[in-house]
PDB file of N, CA and C in Angstrom:
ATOM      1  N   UNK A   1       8.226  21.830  12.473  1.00  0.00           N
ATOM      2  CA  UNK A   1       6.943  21.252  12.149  1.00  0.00           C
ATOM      3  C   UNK A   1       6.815  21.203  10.627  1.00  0.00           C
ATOM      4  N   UNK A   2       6.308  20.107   9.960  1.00  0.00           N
ATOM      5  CA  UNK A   2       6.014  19.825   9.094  1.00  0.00           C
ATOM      6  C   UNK A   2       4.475  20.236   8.127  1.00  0.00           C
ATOM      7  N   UNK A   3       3.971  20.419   7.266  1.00  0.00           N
ATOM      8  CA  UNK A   3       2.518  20.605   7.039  1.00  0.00           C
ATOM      9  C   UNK A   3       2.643  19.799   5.799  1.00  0.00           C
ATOM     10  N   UNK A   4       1.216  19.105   6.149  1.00  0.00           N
ATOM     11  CA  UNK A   4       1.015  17.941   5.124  1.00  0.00           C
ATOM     12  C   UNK A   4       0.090  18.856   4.828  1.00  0.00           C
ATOM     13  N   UNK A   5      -0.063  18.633   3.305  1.00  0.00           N
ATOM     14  CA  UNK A   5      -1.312  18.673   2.251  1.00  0.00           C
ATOM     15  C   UNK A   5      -2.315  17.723   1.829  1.00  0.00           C
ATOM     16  N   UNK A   6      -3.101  17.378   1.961  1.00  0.00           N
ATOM     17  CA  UNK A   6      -4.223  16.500   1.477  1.00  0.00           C
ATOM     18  C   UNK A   6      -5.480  17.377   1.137  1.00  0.00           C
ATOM     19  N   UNK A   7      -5.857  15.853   0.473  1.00  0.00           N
ATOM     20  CA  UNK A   7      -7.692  16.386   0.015  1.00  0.00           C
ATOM     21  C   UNK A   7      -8.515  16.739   0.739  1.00  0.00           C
ATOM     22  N   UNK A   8      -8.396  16.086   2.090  1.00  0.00           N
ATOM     23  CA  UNK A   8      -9.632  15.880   3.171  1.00  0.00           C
ATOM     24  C   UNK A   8      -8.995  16.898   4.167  1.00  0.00           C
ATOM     25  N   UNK A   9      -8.146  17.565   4.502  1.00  0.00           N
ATOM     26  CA  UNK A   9      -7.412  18.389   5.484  1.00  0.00           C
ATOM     27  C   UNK A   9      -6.306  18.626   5.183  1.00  0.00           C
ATOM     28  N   UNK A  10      -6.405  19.760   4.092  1.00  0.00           N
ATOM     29  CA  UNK A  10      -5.418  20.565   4.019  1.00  0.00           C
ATOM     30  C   UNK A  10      -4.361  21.859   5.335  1.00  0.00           C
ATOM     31  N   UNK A  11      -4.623  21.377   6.212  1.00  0.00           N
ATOM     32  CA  UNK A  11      -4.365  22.192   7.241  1.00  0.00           C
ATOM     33  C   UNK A  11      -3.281  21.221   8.379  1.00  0.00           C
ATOM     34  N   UNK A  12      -3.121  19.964   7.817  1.00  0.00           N
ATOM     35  CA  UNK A  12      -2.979  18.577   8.853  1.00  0.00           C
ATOM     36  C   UNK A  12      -1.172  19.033   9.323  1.00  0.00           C
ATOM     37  N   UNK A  13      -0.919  19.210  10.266  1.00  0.00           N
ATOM     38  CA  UNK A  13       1.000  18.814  10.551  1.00  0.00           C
ATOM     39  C   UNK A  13       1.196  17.738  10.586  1.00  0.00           C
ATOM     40  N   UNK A  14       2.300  17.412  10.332  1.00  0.00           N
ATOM     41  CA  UNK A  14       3.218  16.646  11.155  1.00  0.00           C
ATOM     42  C   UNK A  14       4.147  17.275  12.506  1.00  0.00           C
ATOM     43  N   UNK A  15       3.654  16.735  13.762  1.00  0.00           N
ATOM     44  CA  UNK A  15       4.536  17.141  14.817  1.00  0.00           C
ATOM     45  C   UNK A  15       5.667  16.382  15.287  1.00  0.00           C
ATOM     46  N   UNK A  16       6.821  16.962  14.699  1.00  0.00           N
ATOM     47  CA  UNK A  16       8.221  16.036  15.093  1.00  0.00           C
ATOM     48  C   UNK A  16       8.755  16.793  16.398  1.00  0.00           C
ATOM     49  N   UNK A  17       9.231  15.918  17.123  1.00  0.00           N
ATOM     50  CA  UNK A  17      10.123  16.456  18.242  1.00  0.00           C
ATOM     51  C   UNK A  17      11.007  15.568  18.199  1.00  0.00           C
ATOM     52  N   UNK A  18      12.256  15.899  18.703  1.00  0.00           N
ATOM     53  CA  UNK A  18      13.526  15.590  18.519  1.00  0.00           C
ATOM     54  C   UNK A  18      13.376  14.065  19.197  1.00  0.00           C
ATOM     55  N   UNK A  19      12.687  13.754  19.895  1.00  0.00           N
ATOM     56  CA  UNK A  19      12.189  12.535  20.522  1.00  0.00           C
ATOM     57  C   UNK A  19      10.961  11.565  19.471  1.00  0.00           C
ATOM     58  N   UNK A  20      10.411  12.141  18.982  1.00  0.00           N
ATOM     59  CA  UNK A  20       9.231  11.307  18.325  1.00  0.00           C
ATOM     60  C   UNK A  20       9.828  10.280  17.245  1.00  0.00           C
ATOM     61  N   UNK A  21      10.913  11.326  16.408  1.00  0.00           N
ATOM     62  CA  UNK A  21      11.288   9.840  15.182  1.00  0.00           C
ATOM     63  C   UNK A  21      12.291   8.435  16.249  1.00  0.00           C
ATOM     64  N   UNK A  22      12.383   9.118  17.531  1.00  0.00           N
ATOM     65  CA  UNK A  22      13.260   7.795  18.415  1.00  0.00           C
ATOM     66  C   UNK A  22      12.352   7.092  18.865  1.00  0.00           C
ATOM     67  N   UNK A  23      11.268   7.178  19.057  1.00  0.00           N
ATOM     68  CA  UNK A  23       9.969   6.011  19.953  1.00  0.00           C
ATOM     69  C   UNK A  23       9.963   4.900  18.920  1.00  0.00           C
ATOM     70  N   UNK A  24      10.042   3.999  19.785  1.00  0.00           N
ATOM     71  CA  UNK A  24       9.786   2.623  19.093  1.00  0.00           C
ATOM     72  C   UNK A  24       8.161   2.488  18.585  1.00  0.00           C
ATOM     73  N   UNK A  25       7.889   2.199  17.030  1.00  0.00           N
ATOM     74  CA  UNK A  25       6.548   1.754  16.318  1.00  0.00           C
ATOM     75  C   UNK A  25       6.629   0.302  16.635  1.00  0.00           C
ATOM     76  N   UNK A  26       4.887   0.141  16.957  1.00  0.00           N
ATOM     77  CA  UNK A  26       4.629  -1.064  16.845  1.00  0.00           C
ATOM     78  C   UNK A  26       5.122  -2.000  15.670  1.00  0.00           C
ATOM     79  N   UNK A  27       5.336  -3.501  15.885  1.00  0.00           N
ATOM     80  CA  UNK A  27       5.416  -3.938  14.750  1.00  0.00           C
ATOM     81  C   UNK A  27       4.334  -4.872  13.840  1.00  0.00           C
ATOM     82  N   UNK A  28       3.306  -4.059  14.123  1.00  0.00           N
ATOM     83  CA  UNK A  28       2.067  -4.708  13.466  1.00  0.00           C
ATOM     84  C   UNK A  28       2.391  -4.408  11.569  1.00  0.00           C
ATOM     85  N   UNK A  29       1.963  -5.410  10.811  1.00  0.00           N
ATOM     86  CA  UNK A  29       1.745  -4.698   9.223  1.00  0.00           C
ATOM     87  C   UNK A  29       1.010  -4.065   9.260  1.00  0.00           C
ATOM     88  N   UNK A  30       1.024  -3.252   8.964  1.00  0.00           N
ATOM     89  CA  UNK A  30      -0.677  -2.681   8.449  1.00  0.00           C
ATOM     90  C   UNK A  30      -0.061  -1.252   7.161  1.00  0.00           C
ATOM     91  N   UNK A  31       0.523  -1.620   6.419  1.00  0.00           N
ATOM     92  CA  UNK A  31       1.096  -0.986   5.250  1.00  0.00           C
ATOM     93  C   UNK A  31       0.238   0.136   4.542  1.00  0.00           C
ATOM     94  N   UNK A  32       1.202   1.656   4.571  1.00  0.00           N
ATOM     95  CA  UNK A  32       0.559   2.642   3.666  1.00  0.00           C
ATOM     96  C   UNK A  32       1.467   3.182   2.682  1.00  0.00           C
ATOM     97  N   UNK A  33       1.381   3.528   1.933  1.00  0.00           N
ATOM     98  CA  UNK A  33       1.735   4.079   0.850  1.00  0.00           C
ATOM     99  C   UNK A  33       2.320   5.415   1.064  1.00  0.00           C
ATOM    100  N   UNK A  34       3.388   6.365   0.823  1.00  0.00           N
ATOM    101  CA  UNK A  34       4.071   7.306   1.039  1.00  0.00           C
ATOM    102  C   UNK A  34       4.015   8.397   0.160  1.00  0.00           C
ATOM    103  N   UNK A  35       3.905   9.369   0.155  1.00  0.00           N
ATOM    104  CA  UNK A  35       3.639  10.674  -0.882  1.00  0.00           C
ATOM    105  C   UNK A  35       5.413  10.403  -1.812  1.00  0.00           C
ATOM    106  N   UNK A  36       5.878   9.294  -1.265  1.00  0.00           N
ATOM    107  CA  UNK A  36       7.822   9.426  -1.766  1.00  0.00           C
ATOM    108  C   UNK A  36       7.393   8.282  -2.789  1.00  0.00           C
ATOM    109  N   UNK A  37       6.608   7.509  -2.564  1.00  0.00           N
ATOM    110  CA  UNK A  37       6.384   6.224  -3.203  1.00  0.00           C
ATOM    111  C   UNK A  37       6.718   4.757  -2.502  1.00  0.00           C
ATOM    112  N   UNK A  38       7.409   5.038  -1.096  1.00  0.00           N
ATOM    113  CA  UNK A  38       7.554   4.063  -0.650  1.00  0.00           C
ATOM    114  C   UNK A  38       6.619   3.698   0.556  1.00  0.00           C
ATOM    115  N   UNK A  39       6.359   2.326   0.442  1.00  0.00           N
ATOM    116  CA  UNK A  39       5.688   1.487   1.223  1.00  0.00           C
ATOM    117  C   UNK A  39       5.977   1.680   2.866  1.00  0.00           C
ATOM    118  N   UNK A  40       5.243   2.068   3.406  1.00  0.00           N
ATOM    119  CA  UNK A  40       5.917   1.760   5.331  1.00  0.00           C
ATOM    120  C   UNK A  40       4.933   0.986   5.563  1.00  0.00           C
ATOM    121  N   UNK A  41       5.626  -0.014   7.098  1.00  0.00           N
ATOM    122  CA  UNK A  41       5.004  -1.308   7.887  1.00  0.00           C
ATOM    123  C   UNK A  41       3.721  -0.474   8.473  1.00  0.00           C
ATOM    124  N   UNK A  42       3.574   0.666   8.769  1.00  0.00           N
ATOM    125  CA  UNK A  42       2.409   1.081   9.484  1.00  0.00           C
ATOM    126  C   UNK A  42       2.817   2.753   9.438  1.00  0.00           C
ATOM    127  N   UNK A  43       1.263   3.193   9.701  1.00  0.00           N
ATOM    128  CA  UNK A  43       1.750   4.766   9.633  1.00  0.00           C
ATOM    129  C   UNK A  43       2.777   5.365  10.603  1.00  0.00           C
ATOM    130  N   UNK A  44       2.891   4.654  11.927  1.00  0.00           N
ATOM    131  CA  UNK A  44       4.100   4.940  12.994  1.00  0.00           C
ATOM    132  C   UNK A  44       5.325   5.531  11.981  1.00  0.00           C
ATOM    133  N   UNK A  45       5.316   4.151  11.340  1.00  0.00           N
ATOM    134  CA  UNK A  45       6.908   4.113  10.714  1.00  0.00           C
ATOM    135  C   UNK A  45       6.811   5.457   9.401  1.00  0.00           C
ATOM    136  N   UNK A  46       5.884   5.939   8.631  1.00  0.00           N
ATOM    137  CA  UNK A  46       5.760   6.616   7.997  1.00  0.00           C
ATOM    138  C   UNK A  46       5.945   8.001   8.596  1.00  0.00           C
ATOM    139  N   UNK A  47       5.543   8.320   9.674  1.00  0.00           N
ATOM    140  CA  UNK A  47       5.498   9.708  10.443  1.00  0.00           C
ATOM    141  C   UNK A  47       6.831   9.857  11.108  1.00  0.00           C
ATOM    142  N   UNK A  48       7.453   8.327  11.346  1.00  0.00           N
ATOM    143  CA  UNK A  48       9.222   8.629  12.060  1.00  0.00           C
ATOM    144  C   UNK A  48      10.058   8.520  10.749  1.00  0.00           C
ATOM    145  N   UNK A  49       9.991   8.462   9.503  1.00  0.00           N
ATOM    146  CA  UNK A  49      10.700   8.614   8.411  1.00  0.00           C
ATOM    147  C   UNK A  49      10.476  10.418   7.988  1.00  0.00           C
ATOM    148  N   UNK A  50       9.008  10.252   8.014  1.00  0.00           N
ATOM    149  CA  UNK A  50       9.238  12.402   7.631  1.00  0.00           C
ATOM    150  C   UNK A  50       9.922  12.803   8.400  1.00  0.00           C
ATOM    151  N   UNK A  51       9.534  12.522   9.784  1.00  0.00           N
ATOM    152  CA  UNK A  51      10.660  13.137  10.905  1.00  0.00           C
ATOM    153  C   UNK A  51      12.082  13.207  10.808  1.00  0.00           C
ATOM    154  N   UNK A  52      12.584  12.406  10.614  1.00  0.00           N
ATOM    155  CA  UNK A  52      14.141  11.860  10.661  1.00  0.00           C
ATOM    156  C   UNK A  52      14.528  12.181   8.797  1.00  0.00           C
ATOM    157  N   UNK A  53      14.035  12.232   7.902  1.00  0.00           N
ATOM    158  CA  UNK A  53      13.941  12.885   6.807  1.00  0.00           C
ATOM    159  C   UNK A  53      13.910  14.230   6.788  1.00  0.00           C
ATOM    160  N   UNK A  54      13.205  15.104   7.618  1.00  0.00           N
ATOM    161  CA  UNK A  54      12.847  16.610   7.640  1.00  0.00           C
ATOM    162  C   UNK A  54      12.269  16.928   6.506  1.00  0.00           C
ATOM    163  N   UNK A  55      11.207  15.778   5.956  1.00  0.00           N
ATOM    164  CA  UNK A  55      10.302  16.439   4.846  1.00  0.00           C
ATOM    165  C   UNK A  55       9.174  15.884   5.444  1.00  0.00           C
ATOM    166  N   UNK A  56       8.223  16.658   4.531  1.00  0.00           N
ATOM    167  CA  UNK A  56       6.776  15.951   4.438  1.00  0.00           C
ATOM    168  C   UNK A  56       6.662  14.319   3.526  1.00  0.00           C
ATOM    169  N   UNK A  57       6.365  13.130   4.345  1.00  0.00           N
ATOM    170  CA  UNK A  57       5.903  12.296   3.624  1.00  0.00           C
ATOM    171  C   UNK A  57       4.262  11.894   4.134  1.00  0.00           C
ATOM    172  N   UNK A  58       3.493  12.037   3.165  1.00  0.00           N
ATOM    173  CA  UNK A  58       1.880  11.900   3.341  1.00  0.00           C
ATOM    174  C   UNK A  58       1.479  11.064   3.399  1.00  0.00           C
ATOM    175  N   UNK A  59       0.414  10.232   3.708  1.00  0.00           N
ATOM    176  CA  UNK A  59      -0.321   9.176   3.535  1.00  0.00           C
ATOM    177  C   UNK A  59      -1.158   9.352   1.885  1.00  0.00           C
ATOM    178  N   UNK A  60      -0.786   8.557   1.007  1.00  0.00           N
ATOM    179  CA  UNK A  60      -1.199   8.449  -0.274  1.00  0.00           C
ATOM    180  C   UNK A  60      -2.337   7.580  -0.099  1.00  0.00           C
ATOM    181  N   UNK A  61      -2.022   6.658   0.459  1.00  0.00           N
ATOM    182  CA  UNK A  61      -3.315   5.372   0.265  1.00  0.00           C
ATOM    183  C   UNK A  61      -2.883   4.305   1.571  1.00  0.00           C
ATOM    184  N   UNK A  62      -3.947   3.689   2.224  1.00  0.00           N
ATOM    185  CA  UNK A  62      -3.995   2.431   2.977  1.00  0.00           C
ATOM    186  C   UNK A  62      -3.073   1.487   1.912  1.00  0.00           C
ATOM    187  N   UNK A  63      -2.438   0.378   2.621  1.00  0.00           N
ATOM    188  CA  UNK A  63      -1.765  -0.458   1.629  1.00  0.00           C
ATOM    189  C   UNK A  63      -0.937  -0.022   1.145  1.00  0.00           C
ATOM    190  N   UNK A  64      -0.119  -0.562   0.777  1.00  0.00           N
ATOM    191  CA  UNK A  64       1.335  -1.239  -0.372  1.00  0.00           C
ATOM    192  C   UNK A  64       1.065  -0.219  -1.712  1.00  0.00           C
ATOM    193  N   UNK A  65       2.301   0.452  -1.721  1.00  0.00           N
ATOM    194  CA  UNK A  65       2.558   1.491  -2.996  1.00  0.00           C
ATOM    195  C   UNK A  65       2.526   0.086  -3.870  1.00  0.00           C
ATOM    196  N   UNK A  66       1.675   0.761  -5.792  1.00  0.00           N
ATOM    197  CA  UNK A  66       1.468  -0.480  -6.209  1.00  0.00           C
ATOM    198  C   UNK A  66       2.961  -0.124  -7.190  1.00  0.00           C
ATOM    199  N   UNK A  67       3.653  -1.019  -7.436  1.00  0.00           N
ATOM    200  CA  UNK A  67       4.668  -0.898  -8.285  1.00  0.00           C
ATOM    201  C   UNK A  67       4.500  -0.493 -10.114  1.00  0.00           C
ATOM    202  N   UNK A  68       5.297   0.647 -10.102  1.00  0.00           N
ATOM    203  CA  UNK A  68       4.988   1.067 -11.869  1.00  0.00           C
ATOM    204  C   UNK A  68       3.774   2.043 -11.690  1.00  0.00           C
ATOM    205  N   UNK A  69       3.562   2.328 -10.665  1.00  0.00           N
ATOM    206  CA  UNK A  69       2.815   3.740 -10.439  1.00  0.00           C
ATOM    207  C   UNK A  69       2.967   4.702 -10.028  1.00  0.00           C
ATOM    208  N   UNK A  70       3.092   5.849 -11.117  1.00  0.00           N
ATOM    209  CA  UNK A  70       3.012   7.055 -10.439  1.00  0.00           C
ATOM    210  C   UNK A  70       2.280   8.103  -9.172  1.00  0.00           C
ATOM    211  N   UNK A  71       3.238   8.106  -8.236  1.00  0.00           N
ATOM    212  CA  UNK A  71       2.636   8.850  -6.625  1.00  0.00           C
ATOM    213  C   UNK A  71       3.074  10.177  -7.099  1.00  0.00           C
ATOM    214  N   UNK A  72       1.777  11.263  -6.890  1.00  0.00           N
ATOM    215  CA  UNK A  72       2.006  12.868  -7.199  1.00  0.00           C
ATOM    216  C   UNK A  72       2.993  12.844  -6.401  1.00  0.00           C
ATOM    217  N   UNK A  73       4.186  13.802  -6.601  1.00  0.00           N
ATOM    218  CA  UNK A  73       4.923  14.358  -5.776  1.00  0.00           C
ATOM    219  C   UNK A  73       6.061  13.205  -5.401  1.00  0.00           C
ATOM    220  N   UNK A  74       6.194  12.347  -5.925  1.00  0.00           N
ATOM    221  CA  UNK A  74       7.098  11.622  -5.721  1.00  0.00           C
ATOM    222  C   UNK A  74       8.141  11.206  -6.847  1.00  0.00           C
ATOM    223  N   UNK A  75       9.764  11.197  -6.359  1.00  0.00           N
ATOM    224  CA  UNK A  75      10.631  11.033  -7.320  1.00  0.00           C
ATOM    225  C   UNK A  75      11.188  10.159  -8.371  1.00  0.00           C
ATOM    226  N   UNK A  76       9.535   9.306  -8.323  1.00  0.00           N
ATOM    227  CA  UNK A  76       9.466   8.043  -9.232  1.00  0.00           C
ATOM    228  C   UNK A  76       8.631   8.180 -10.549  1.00  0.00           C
ATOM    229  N   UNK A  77       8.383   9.552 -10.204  1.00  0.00           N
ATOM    230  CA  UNK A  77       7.087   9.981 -11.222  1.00  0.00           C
ATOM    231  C   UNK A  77       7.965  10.319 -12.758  1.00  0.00           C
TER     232      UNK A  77
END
């Protein structure tokens, strides 16, 4: 298990099971921003990348990481 940090719920997991980063995400856009700096198609795809990563990646913001900006905690900073 993973533990995300945020402003609003500092207490939040991520629950990976060896099955969860394999479920197919919808393929709707609906784009958020990554505590890594990268962009995912929807939070699905963001929560099966921490998974299959074995880190924490957070929800930074609704929408598209903006390019040439620094994300706390990310290796672009």
């Amino acid at each position: 298990m993973l533990t995300e940090q945020s402003g609003t719920s500092p207490d939040r997991t991520e629950k990976c099971s060896p099955l969860s980063w394999r479920l197919d995400c919808h393929k709707n856009y609906v784009p958020v921003c990554g505590s890594n700096g990268d962009t995912y198609q929807n939070e699905c795809y963001r929560r099966q990348a921490s998974c299959k990563q074995q880190r924490l990646i957070s929800r930074v913001s609704d929408g598209p990481c903006s390019t040439g900006e620094c994300v706390p905690g990310s290796t672009q900073c």
